[in-house]
PDB file of N, CA and C in Angstrom:
ATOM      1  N   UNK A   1       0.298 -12.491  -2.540  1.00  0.00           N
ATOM      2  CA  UNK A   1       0.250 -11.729  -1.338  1.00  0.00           C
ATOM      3  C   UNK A   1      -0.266 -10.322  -1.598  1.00  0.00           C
ATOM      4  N   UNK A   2      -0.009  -9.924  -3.011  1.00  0.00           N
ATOM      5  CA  UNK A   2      -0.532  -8.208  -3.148  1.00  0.00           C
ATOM      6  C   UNK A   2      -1.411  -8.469  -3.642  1.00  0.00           C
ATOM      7  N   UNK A   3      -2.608  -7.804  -3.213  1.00  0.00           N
ATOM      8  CA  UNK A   3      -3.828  -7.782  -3.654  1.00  0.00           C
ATOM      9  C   UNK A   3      -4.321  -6.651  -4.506  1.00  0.00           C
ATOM     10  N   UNK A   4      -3.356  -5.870  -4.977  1.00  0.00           N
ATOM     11  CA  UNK A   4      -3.571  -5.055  -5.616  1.00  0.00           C
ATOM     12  C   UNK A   4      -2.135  -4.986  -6.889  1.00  0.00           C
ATOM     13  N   UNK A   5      -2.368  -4.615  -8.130  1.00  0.00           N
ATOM     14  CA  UNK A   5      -0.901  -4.076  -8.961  1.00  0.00           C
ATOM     15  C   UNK A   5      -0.751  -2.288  -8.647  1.00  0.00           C
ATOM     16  N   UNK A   6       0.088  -2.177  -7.790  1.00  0.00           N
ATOM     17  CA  UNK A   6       0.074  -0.802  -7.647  1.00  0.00           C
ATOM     18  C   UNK A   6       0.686   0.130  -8.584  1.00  0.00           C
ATOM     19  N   UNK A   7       0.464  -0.327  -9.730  1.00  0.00           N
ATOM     20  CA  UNK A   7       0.622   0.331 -10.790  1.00  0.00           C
ATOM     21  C   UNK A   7      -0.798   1.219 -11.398  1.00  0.00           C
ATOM     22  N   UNK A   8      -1.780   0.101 -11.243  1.00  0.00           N
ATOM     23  CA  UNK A   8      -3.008   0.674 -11.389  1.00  0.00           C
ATOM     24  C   UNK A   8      -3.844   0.776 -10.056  1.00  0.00           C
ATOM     25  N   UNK A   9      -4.860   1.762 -10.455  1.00  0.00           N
ATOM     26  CA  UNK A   9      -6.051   1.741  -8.936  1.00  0.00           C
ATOM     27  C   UNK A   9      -6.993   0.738  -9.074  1.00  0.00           C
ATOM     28  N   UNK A  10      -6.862   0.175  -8.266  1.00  0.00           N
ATOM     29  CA  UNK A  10      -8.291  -0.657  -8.045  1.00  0.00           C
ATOM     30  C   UNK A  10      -9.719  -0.317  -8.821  1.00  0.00           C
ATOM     31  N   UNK A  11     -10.310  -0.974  -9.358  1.00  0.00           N
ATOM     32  CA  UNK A  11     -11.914  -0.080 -10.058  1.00  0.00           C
ATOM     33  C   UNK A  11     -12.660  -1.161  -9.387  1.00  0.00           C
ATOM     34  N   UNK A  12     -13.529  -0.397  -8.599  1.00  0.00           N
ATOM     35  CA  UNK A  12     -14.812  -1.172  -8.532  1.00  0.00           C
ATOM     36  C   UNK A  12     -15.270  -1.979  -9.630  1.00  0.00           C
ATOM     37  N   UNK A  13     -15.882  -3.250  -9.854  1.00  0.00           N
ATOM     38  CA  UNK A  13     -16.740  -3.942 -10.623  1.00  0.00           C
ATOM     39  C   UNK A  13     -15.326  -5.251 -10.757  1.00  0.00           C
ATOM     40  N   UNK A  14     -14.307  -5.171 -10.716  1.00  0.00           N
ATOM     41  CA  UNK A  14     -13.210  -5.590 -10.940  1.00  0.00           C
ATOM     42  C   UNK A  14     -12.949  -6.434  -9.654  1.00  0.00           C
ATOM     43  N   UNK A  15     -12.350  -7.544  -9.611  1.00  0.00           N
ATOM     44  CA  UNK A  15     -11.703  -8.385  -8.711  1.00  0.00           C
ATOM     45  C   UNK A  15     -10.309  -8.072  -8.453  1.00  0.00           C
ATOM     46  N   UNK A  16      -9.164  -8.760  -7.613  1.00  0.00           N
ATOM     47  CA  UNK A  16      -8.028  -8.409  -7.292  1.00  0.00           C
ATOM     48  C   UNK A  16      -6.614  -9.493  -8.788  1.00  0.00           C
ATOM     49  N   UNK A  17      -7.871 -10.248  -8.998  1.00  0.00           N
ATOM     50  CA  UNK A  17      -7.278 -11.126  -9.980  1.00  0.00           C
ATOM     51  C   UNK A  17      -7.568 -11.000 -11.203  1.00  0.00           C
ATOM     52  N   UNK A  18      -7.746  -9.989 -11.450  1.00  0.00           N
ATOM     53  CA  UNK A  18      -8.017  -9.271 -12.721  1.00  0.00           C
ATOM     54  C   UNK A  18      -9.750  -9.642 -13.393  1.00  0.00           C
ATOM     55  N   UNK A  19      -9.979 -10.874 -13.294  1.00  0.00           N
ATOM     56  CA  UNK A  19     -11.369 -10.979 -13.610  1.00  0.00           C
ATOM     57  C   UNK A  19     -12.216  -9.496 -13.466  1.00  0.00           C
ATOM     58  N   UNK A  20     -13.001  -9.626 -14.785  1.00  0.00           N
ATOM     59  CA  UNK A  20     -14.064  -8.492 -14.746  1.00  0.00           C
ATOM     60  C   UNK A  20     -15.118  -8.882 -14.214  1.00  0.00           C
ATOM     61  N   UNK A  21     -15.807  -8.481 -13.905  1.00  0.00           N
ATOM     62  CA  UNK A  21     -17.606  -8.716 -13.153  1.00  0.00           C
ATOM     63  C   UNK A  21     -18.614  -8.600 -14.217  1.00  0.00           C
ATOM     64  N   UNK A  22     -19.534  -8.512 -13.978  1.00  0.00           N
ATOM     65  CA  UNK A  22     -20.256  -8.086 -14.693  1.00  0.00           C
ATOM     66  C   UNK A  22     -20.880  -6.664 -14.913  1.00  0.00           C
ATOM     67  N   UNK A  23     -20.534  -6.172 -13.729  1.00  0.00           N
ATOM     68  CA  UNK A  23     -20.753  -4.578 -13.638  1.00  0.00           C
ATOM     69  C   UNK A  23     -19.686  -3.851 -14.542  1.00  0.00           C
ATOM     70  N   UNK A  24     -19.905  -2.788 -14.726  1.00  0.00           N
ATOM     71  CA  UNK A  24     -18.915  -1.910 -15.626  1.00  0.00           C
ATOM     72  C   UNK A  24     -18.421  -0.950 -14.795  1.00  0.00           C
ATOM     73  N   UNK A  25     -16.741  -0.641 -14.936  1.00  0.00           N
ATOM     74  CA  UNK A  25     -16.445   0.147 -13.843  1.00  0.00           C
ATOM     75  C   UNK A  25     -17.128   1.303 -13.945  1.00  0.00           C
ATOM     76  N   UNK A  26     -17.335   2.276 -12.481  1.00  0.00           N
ATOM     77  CA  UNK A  26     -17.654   3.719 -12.608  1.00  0.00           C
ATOM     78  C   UNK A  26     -16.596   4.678 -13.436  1.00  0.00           C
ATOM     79  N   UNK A  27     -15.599   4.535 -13.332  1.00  0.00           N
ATOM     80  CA  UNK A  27     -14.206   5.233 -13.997  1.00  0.00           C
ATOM     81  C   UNK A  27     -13.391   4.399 -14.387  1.00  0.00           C
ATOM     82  N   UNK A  28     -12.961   5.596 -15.277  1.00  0.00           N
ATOM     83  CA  UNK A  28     -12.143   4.671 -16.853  1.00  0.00           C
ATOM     84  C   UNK A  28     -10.502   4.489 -15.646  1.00  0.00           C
ATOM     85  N   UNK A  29     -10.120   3.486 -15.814  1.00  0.00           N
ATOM     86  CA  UNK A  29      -8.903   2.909 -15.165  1.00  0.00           C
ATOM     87  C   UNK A  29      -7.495   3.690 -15.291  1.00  0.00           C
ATOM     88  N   UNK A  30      -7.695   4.495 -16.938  1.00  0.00           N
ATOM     89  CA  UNK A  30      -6.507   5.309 -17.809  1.00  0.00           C
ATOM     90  C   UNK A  30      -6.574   6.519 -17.410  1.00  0.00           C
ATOM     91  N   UNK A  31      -7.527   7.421 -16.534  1.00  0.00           N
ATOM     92  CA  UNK A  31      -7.812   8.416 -16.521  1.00  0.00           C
ATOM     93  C   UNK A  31      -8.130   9.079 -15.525  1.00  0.00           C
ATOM     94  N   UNK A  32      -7.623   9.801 -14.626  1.00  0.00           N
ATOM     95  CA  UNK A  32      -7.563  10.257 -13.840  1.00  0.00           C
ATOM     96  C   UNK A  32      -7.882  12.012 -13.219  1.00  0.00           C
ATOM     97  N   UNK A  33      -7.181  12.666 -14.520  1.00  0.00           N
ATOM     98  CA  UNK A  33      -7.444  13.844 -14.342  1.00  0.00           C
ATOM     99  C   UNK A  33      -7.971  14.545 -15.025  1.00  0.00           C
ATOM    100  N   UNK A  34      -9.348  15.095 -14.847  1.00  0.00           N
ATOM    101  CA  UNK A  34     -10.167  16.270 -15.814  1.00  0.00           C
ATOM    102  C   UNK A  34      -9.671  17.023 -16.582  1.00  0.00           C
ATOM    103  N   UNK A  35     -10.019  17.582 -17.271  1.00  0.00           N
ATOM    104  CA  UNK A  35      -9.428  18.464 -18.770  1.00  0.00           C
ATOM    105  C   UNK A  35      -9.219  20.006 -18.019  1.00  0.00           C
ATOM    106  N   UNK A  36     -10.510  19.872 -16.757  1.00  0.00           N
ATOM    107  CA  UNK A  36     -10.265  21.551 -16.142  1.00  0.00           C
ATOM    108  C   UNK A  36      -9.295  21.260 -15.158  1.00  0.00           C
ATOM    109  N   UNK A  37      -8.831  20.468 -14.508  1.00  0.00           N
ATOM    110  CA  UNK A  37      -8.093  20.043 -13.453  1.00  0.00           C
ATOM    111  C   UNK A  37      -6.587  19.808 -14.092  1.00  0.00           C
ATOM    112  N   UNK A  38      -6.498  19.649 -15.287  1.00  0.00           N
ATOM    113  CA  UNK A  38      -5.351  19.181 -16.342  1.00  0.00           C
ATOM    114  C   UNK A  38      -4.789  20.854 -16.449  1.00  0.00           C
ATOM    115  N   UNK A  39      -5.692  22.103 -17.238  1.00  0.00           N
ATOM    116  CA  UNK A  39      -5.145  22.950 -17.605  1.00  0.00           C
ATOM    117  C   UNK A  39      -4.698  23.806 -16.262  1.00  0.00           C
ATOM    118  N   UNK A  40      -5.472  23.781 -15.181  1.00  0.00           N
ATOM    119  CA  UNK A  40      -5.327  24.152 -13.924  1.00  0.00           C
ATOM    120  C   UNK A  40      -4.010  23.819 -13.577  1.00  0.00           C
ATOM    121  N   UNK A  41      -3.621  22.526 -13.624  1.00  0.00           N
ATOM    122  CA  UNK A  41      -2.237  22.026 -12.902  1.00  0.00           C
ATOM    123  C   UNK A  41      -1.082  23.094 -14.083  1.00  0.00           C
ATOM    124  N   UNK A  42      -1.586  22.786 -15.635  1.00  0.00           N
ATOM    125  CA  UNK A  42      -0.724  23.511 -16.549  1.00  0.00           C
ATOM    126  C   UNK A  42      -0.201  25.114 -15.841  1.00  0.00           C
ATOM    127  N   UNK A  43      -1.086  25.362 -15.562  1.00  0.00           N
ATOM    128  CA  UNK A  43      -0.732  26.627 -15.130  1.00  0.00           C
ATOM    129  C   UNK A  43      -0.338  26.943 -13.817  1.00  0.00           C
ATOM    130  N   UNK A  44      -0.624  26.523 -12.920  1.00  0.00           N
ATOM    131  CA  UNK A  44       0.036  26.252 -11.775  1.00  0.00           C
ATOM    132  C   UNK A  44       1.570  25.973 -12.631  1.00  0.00           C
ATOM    133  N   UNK A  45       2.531  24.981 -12.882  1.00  0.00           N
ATOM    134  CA  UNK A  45       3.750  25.024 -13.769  1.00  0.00           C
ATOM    135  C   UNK A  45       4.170  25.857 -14.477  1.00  0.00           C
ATOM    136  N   UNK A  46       3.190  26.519 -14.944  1.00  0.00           N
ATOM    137  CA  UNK A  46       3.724  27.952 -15.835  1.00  0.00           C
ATOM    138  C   UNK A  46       3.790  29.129 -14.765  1.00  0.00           C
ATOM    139  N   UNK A  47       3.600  29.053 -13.602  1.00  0.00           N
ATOM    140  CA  UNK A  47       3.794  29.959 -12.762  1.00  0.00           C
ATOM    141  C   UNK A  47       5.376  29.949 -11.810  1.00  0.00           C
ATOM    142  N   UNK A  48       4.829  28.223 -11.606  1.00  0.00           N
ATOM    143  CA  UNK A  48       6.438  27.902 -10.721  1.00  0.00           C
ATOM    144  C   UNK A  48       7.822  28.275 -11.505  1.00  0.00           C
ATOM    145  N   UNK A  49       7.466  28.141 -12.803  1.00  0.00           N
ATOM    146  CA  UNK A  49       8.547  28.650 -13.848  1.00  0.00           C
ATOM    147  C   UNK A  49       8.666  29.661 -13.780  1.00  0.00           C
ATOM    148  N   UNK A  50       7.850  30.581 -13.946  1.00  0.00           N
ATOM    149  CA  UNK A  50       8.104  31.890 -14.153  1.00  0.00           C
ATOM    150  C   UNK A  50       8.708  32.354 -12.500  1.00  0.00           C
ATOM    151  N   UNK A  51       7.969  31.950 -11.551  1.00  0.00           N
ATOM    152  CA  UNK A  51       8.839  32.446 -10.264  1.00  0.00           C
ATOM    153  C   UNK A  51      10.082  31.590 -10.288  1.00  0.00           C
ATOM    154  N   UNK A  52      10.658  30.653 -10.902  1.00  0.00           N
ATOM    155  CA  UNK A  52      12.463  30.219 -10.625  1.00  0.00           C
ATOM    156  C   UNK A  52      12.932  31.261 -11.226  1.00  0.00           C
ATOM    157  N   UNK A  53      12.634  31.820 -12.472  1.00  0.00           N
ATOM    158  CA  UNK A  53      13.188  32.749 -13.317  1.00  0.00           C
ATOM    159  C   UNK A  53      13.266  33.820 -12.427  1.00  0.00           C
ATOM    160  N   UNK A  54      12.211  34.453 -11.804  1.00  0.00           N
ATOM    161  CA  UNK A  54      12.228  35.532 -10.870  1.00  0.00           C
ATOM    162  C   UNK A  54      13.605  35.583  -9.780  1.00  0.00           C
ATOM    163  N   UNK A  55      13.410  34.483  -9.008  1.00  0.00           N
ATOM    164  CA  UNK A  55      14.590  34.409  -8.307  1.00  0.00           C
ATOM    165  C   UNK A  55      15.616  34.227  -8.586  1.00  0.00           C
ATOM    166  N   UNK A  56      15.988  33.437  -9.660  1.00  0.00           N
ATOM    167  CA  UNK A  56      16.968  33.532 -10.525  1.00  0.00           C
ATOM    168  C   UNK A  56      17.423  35.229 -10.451  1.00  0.00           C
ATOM    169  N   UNK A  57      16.741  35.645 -11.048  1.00  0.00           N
ATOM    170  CA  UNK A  57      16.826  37.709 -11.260  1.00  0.00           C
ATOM    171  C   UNK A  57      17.102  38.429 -10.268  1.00  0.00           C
ATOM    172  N   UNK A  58      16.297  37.828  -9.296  1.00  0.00           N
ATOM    173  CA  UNK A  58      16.664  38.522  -7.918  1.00  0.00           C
ATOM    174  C   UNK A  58      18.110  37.751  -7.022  1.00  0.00           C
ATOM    175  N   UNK A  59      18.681  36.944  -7.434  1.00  0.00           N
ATOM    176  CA  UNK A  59      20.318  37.151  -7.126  1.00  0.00           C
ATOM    177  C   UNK A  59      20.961  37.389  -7.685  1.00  0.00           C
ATOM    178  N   UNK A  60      21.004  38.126  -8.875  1.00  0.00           N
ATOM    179  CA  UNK A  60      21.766  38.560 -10.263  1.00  0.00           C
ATOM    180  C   UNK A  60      21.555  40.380  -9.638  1.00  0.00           C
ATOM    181  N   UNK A  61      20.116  41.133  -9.252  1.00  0.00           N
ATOM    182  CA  UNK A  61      20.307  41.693  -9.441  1.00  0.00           C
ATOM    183  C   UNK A  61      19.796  42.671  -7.712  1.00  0.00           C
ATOM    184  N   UNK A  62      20.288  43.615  -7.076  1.00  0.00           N
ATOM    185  CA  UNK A  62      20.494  43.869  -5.463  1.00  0.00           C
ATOM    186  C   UNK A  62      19.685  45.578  -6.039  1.00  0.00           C
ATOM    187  N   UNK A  63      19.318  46.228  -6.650  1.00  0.00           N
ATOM    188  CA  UNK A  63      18.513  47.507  -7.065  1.00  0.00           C
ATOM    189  C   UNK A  63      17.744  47.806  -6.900  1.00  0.00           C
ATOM    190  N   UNK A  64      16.912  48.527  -7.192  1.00  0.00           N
ATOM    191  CA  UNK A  64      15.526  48.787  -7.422  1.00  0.00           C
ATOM    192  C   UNK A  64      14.621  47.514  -8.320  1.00  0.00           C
ATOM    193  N   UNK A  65      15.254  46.979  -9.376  1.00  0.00           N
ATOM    194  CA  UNK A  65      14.710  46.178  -9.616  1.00  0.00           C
ATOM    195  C   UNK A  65      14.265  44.804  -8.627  1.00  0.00           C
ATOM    196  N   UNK A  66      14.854  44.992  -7.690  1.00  0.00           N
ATOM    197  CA  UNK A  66      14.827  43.635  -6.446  1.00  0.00           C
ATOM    198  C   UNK A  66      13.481  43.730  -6.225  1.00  0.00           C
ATOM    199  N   UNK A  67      13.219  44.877  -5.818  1.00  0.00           N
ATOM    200  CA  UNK A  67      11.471  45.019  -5.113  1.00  0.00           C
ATOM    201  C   UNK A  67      10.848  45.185  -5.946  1.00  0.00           C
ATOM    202  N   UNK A  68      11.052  45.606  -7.247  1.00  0.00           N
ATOM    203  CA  UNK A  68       9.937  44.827  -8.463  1.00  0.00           C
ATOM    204  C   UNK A  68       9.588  43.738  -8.446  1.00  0.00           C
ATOM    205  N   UNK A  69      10.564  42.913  -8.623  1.00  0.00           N
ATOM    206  CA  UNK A  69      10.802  41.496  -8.562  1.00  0.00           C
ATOM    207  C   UNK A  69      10.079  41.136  -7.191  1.00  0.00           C
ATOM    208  N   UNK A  70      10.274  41.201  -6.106  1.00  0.00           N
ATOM    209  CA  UNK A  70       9.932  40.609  -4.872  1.00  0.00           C
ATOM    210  C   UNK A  70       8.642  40.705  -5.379  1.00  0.00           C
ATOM    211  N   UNK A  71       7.816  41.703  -5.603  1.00  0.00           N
ATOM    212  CA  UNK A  71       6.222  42.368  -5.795  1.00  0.00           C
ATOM    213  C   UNK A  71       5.988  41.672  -7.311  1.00  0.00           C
ATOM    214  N   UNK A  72       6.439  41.225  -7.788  1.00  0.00           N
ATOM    215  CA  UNK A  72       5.876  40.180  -8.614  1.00  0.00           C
ATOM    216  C   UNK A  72       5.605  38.529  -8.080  1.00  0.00           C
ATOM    217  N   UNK A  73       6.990  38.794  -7.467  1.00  0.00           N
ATOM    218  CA  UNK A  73       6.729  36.741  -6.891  1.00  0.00           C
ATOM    219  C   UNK A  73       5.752  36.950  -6.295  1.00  0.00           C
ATOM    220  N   UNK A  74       5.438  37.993  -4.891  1.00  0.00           N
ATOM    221  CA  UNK A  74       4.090  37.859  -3.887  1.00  0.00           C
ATOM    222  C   UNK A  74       2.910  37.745  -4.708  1.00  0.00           C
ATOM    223  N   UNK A  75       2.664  38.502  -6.561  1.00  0.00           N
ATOM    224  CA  UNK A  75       1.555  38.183  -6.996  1.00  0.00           C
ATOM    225  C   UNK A  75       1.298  36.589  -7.237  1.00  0.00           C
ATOM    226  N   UNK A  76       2.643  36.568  -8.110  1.00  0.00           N
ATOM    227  CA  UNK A  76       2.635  35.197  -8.042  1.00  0.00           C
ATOM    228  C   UNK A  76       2.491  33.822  -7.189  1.00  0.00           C
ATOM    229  N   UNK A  77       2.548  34.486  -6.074  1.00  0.00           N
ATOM    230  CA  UNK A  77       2.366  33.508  -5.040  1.00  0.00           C
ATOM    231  C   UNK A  77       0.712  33.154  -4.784  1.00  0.00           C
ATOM    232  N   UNK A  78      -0.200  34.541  -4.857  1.00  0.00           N
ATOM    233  CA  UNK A  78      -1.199  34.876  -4.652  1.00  0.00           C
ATOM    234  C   UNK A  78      -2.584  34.199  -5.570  1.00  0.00           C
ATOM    235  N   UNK A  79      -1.311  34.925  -7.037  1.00  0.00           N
ATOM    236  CA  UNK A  79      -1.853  33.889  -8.003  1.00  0.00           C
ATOM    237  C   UNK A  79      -2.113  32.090  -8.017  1.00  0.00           C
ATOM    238  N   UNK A  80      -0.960  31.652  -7.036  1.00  0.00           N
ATOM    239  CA  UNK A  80      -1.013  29.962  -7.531  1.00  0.00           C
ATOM    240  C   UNK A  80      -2.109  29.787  -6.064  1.00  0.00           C
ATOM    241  N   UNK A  81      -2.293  30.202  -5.475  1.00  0.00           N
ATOM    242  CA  UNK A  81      -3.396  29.730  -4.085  1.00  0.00           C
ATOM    243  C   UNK A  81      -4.246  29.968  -4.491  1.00  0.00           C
ATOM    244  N   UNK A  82      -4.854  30.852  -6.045  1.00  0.00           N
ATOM    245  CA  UNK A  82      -6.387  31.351  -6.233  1.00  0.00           C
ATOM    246  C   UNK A  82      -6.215  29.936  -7.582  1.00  0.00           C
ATOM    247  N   UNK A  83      -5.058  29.397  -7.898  1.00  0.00           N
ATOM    248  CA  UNK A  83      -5.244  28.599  -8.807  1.00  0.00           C
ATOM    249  C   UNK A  83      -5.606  26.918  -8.116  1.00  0.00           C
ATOM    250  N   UNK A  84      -4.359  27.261  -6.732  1.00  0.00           N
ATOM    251  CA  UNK A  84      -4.848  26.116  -6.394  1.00  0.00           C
ATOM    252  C   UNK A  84      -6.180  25.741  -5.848  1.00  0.00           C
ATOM    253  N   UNK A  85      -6.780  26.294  -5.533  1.00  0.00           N
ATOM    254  CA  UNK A  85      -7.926  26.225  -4.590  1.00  0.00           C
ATOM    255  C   UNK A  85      -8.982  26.111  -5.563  1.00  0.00           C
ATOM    256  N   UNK A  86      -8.874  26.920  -6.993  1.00  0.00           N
ATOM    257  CA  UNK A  86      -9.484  26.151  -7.960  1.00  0.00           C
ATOM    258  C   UNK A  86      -9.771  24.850  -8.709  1.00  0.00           C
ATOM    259  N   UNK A  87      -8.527  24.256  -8.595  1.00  0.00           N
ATOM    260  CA  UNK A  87      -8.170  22.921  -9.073  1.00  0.00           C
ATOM    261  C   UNK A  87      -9.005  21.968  -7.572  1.00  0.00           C
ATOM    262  N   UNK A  88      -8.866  22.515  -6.687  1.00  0.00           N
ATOM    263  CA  UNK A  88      -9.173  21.623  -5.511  1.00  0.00           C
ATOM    264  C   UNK A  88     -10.734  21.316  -6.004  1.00  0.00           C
ATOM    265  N   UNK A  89     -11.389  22.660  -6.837  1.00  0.00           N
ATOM    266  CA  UNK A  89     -13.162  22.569  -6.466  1.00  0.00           C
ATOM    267  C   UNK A  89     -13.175  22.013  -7.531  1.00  0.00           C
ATOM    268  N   UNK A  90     -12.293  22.089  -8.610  1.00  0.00           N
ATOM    269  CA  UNK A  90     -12.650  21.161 -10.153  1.00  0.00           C
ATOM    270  C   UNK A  90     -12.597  19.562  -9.447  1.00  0.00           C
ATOM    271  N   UNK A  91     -11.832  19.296  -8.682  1.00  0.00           N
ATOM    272  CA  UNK A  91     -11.557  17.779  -8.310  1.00  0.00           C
ATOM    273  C   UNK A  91     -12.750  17.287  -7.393  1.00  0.00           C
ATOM    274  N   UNK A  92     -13.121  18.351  -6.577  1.00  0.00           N
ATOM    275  CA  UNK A  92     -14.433  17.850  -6.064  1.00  0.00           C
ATOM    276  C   UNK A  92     -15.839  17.853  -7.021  1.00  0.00           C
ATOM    277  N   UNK A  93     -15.730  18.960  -8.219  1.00  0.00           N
ATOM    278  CA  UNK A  93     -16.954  18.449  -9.104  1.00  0.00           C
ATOM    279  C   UNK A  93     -16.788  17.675  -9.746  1.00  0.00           C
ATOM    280  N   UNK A  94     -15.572  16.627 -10.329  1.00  0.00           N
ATOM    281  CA  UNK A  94     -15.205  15.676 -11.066  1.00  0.00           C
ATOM    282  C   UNK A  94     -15.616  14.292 -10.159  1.00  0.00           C
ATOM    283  N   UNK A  95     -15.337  14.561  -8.919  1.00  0.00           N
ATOM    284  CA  UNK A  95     -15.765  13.239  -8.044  1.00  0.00           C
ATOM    285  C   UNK A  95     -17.428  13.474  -7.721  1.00  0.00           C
ATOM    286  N   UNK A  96     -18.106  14.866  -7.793  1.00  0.00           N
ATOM    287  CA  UNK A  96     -19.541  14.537  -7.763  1.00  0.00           C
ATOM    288  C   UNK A  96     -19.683  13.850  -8.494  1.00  0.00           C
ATOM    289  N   UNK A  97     -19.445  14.008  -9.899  1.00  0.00           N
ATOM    290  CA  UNK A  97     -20.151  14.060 -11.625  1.00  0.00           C
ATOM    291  C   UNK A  97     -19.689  12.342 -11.750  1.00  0.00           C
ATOM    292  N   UNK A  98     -18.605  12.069 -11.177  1.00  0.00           N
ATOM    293  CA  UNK A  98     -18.572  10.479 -11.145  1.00  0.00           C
ATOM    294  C   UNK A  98     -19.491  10.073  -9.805  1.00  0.00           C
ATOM    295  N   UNK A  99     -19.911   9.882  -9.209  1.00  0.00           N
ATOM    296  CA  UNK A  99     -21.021   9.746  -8.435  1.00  0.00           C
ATOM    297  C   UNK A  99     -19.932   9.443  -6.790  1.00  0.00           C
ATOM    298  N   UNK A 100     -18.456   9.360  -6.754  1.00  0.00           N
ATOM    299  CA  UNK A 100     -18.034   9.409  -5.806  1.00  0.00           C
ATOM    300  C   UNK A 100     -17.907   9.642  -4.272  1.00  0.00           C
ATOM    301  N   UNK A 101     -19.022  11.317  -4.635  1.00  0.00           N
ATOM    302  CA  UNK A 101     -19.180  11.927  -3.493  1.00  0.00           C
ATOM    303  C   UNK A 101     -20.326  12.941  -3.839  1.00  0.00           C
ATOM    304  N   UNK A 102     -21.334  13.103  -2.692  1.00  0.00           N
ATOM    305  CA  UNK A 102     -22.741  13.470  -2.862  1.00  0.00           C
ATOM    306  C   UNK A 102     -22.845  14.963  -3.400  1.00  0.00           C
ATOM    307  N   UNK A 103     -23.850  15.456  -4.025  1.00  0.00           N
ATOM    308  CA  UNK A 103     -23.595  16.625  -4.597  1.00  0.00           C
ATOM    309  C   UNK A 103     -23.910  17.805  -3.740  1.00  0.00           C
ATOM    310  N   UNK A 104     -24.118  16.984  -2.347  1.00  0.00           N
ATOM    311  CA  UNK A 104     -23.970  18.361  -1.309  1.00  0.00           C
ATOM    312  C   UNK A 104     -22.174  18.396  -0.862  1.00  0.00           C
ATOM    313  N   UNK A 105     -21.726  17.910  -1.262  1.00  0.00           N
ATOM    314  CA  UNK A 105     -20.246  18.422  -1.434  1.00  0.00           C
ATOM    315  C   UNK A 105     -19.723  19.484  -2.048  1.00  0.00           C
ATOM    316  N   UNK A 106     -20.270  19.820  -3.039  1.00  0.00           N
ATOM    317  CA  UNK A 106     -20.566  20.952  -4.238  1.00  0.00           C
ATOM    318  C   UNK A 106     -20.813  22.230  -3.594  1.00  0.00           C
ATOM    319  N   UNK A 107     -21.789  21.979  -2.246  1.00  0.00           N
ATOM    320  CA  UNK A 107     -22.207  22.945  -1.332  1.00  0.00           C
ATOM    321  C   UNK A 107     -21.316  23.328   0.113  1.00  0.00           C
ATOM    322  N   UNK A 108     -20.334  22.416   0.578  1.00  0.00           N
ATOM    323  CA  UNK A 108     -19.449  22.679   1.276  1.00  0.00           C
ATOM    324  C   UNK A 108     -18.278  23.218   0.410  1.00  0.00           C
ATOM    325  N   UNK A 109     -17.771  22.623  -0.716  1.00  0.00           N
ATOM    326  CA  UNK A 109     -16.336  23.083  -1.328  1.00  0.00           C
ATOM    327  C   UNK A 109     -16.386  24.669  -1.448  1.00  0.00           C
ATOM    328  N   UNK A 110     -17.844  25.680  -1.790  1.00  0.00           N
ATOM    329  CA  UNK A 110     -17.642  26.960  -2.169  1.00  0.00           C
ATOM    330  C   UNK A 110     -16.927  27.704  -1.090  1.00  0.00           C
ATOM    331  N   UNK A 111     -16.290  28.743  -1.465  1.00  0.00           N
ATOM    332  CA  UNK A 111     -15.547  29.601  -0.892  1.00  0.00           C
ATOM    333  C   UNK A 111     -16.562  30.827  -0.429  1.00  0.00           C
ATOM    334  N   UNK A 112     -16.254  31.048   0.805  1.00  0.00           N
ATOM    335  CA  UNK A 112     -17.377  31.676   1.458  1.00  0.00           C
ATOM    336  C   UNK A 112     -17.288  33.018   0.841  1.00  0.00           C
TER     337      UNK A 112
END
């Protein structure tokens, strides 16, 4: 009844019954995320960390240090939307470069 193992994605060249075709898939089945899209997410995580720690600090501490703190998370916040929005355009040149999606996509993703 499942026509798919939703464990893995479907690859073109491939049947639902595992038989291979004769075509070779476009993408490797194991692999999913780019090396720039990989360190991108890394850091995106090294940010969310560092802001729990922040807030963490900021209920420990009601001072002057509070609005340090606040004025760091807002960078930090600032920071992960210039990260995310990066990772977004690495994922759209990873799906040009696999032939996924046309390389006038490349030309809509830029940030005006």
């Amino acid at each position: 009844m499942k026509e798919y193992d939703l464990t893995r994605l479907p690859v073109h060249g491939q049947s639902s019954d595992r038989g291979e075709s004769e075509d070779e898939p476009s993408c490797s089945p194991s692999v999913y995320v780019s090396n720039e899209e990989s360190a991108l997410m890394k850091a995106i995580v090294e940010l969310r960390d560092r802001a729990v720690e922040i807030r963490r600090l900021m209920n420990a501490d009601q001072g002057d240090e509070h609005r340090h703190l606040e004025a760091e998370l807002e960078a930090l916040r600032r920071e992960r939307l210039d990260l995310t929005r990066r990772r977004e355009r690495a994922f759209v040149r990873k799906m040009v470069m696999l032939g996924h999606l046309p390389p006038s996509a490349l030309d809509e993703n830029r940030d005006p």
